[in-house]
C-alpha atoms as a PDB file:
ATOM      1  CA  UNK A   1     113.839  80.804 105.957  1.00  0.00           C
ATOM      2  CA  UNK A   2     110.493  79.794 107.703  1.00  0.00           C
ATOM      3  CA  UNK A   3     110.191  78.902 110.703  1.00  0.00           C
ATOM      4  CA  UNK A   4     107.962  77.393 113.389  1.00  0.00           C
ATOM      5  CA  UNK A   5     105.488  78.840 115.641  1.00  0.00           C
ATOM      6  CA  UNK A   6     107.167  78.752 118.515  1.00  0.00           C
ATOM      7  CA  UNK A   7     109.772  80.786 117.228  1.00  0.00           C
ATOM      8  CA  UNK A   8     107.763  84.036 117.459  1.00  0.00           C
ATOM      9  CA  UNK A   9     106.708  85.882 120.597  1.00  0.00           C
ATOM     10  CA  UNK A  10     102.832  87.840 120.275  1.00  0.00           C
ATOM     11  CA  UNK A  11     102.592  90.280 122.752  1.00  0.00           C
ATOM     12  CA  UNK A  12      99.356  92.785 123.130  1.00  0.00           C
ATOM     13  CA  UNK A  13      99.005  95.954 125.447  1.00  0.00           C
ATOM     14  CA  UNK A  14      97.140  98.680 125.613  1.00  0.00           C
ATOM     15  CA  UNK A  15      98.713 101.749 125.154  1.00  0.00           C
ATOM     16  CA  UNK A  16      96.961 105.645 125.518  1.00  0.00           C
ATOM     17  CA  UNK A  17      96.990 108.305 122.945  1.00  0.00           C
ATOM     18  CA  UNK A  18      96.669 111.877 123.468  1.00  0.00           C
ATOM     19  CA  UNK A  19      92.945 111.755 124.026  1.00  0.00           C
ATOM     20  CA  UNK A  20      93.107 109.223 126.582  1.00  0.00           C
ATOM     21  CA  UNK A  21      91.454 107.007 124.490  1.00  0.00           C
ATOM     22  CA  UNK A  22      93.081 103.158 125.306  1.00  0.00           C
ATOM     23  CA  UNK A  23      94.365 101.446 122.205  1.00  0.00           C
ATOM     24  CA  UNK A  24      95.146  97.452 121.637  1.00  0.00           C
ATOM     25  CA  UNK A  25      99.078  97.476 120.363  1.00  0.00           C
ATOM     26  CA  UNK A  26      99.837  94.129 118.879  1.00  0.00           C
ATOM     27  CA  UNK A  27     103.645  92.748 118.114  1.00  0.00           C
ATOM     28  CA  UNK A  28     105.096  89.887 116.160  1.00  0.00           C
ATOM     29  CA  UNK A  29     108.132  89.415 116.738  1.00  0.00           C
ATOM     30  CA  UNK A  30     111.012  86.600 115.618  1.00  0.00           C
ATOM     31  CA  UNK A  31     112.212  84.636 118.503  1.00  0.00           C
ATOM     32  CA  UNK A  32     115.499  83.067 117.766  1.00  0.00           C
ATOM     33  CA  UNK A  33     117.026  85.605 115.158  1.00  0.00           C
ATOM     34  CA  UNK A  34     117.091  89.754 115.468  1.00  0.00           C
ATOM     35  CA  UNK A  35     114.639  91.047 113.045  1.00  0.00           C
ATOM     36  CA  UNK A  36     115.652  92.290 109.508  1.00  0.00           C
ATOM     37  CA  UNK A  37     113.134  95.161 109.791  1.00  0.00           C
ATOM     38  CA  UNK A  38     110.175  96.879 111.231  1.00  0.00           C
ATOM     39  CA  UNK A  39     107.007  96.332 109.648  1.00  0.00           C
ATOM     40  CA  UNK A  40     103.940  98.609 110.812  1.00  0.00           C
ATOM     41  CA  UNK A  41     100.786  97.651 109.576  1.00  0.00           C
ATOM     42  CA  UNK A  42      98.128  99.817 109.023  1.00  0.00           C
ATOM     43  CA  UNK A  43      93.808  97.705 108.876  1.00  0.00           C
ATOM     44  CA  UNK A  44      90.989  98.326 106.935  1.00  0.00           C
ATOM     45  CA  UNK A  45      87.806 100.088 107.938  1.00  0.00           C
ATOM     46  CA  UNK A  46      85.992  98.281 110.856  1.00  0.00           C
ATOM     47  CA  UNK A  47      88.994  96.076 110.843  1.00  0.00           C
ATOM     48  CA  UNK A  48      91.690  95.233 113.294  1.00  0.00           C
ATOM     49  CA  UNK A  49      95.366  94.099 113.456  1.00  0.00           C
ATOM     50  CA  UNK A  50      95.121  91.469 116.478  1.00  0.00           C
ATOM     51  CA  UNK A  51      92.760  89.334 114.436  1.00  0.00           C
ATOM     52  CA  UNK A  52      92.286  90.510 110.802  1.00  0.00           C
ATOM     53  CA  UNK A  53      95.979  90.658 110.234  1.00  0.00           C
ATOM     54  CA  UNK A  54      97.483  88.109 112.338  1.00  0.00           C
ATOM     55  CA  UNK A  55      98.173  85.534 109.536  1.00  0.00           C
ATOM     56  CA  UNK A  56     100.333  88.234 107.383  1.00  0.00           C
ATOM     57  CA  UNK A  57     101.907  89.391 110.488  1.00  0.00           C
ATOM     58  CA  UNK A  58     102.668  85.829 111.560  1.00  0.00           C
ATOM     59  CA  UNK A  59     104.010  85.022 108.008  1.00  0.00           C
ATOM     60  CA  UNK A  60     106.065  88.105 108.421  1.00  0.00           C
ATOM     61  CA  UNK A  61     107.499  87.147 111.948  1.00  0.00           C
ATOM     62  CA  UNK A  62     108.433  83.999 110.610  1.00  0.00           C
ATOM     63  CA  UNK A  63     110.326  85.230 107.491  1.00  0.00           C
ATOM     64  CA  UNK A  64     112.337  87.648 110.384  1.00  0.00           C
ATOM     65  CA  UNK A  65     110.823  90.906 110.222  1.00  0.00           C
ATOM     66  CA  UNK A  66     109.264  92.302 113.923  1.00  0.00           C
ATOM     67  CA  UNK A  67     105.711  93.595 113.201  1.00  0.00           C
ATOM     68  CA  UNK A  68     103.679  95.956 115.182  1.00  0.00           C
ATOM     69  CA  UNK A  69      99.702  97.632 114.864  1.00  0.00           C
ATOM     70  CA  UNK A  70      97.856  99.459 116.609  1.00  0.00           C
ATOM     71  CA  UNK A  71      93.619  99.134 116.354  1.00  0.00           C
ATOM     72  CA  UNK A  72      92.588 102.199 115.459  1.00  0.00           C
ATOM     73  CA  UNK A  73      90.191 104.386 117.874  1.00  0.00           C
ATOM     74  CA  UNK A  74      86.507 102.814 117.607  1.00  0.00           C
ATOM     75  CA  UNK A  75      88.093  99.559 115.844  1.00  0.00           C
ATOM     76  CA  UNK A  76      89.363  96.110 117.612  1.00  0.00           C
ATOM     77  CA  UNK A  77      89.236  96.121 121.414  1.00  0.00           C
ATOM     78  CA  UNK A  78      90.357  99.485 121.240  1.00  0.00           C
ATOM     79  CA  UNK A  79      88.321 102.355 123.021  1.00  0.00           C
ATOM     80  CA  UNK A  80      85.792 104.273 120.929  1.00  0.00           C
ATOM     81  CA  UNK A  81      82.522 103.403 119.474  1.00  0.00           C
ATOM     82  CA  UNK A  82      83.085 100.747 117.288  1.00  0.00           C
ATOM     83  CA  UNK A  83      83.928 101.841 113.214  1.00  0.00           C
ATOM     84  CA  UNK A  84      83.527 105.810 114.012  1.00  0.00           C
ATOM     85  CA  UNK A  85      86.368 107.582 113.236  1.00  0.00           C
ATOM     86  CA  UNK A  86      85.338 111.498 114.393  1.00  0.00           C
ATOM     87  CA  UNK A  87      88.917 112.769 113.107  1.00  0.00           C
ATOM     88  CA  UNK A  88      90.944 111.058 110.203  1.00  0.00           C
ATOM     89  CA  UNK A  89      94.069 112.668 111.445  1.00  0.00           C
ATOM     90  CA  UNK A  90      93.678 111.455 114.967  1.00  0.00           C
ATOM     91  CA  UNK A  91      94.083 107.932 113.609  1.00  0.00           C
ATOM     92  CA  UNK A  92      97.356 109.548 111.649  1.00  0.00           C
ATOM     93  CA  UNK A  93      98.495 110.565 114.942  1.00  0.00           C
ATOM     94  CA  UNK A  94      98.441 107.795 116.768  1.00  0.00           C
ATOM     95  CA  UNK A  95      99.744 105.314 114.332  1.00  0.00           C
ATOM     96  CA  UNK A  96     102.839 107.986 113.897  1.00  0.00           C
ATOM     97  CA  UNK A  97     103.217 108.167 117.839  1.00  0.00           C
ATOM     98  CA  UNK A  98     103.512 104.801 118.673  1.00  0.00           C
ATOM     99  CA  UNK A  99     105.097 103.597 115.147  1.00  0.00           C
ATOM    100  CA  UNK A 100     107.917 106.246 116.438  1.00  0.00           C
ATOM    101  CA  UNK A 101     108.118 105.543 120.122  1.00  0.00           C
ATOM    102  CA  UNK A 102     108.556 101.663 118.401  1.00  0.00           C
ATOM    103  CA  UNK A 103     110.791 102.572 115.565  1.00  0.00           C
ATOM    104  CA  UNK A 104     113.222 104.949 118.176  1.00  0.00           C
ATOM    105  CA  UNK A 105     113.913 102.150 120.414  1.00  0.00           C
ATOM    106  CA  UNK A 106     117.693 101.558 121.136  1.00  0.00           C
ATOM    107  CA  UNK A 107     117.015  98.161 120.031  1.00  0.00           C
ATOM    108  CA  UNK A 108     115.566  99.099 116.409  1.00  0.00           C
ATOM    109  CA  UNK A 109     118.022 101.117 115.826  1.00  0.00           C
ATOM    110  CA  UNK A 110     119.379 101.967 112.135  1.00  0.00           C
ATOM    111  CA  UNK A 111     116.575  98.920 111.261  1.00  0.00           C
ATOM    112  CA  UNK A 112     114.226  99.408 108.143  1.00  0.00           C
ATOM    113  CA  UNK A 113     111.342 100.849 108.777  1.00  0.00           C
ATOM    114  CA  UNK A 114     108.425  99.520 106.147  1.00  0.00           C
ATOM    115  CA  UNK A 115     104.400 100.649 106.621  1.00  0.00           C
ATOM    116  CA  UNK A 116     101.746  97.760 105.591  1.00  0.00           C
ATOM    117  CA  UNK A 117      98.117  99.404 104.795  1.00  0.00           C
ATOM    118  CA  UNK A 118      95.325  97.355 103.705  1.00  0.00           C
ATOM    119  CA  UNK A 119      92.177  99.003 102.261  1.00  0.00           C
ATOM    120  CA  UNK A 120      91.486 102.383 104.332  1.00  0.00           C
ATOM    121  CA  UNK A 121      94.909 101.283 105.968  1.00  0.00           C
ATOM    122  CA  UNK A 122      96.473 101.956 102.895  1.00  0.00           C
ATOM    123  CA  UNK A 123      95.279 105.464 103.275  1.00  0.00           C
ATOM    124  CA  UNK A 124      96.925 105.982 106.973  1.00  0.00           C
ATOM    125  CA  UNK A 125      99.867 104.549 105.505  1.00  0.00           C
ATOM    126  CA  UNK A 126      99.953 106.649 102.580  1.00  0.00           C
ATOM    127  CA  UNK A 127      99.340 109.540 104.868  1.00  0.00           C
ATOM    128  CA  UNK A 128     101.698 108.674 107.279  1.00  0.00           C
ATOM    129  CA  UNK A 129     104.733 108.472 104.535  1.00  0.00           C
ATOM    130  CA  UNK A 130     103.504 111.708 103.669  1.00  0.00           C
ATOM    131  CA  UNK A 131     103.895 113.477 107.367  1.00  0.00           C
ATOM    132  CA  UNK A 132     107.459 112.120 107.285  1.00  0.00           C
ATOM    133  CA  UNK A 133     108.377 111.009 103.612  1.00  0.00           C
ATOM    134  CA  UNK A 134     112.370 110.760 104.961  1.00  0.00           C
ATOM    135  CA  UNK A 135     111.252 108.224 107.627  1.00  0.00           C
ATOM    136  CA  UNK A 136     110.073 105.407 106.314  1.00  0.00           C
ATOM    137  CA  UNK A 137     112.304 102.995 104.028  1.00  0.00           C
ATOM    138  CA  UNK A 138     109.067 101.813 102.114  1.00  0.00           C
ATOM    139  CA  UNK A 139     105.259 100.835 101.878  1.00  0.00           C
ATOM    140  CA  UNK A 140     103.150  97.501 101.187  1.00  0.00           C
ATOM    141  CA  UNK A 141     100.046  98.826 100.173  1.00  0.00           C
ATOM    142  CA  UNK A 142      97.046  96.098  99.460  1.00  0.00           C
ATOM    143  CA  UNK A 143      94.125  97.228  97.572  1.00  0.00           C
ATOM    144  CA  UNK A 144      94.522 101.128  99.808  1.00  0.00           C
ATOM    145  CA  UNK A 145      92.010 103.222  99.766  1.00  0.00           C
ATOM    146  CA  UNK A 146      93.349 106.202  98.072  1.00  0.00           C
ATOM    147  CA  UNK A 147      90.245 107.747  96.701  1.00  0.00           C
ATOM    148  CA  UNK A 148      86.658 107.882  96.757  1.00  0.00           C
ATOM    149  CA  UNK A 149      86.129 109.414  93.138  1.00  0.00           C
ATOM    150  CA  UNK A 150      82.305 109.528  92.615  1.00  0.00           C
ATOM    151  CA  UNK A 151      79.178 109.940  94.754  1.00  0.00           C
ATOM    152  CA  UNK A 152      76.754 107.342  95.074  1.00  0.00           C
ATOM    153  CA  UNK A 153      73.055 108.702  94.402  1.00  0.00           C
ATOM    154  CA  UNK A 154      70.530 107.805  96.986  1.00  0.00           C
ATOM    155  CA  UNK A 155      68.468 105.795  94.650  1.00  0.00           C
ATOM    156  CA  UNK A 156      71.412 103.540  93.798  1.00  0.00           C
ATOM    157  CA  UNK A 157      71.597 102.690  97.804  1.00  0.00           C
ATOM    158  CA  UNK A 158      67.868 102.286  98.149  1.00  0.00           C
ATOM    159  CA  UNK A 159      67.467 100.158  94.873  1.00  0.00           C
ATOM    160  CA  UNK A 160      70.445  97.737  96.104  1.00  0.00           C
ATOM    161  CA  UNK A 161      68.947  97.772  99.466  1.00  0.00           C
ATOM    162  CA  UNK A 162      65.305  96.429  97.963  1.00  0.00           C
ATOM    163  CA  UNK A 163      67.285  94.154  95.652  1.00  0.00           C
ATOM    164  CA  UNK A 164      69.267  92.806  98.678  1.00  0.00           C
ATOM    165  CA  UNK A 165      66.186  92.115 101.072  1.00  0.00           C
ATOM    166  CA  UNK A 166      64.078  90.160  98.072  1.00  0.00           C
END
């Protein structure tokens, strides 16, 4: 059952990873009922959850499932120059650190635990299942970005880049 706006709570902080990088957590969560499950979404390259992803999250909150994200280092209003990523598995780190810390709350206790990746956050998702494939209860993956399975020759870039400026 759907149900207003006022009936979930959005909540952002910042919270530190083990670089002491600062990091924008978001949360959706339902108001007047106690969620059904955890949903952690993963965002897409150059991407964020606080903006990017609020609509899905909302439409989640509403439908009574608490939903958290994290920006990503160099994505969002997180700390880091913005879309550079120097470590893959840093990113896999901190989503798993904080997804935990969430997920290991008295209050979530025994609840589902789903991941949500979109695009490259499909990847951290996949990636994250994979560091702890008895963890998580399932994964909503939209369009992920599981492979990049050919090169693109330099020509190609430069022809589409004279093509796009005509």
């Amino acid at each position: 059952m759907m149900g207003n706006e006022s009936e979930i709570k959005y909540e952002e902080e910042f919270i530190s990873n083990s670089r002491g990088m600062k990091l924008l957590a978001s949360r959706w969560i339902p108001q007047n009922e106690s969620p059904k499950a955890l949903v952690f979404m993963c965002h897409g390259y150059a991407l964020e959850c606080s903006i990017t992803m609020d609509s899905t999250a909302r439409r989640l909150a509403k439908a009574g499932y608490a939903v958290y994200g994290v920006d990503y280092e160099g994505h969002g209003k997180s700390d880091g120059l913005q879309g550079f990523i120097k470590n893959f598995e840093d990113v896999i780190n901190d989503c798993s650190y904080y997804f935990t810390t969430i997920s290991e709350k008295k209050v979530n206790n025994k609840k589902l635990r789903f991941l949500l990746g979109e695009s490259m956050g499909g990847a951290v998702a996949l990636l994250l299942h994979k560091k702890k494939p008895d963890y998580w209860d399932g994964a909503i993956l939209a369009a992920p970005m599981c492979k990049v399975g050919f090169l693109i020759p330099f020509f190609g870039v430069v022809i589409c880049s004279i093509i796009i400026v005509k």
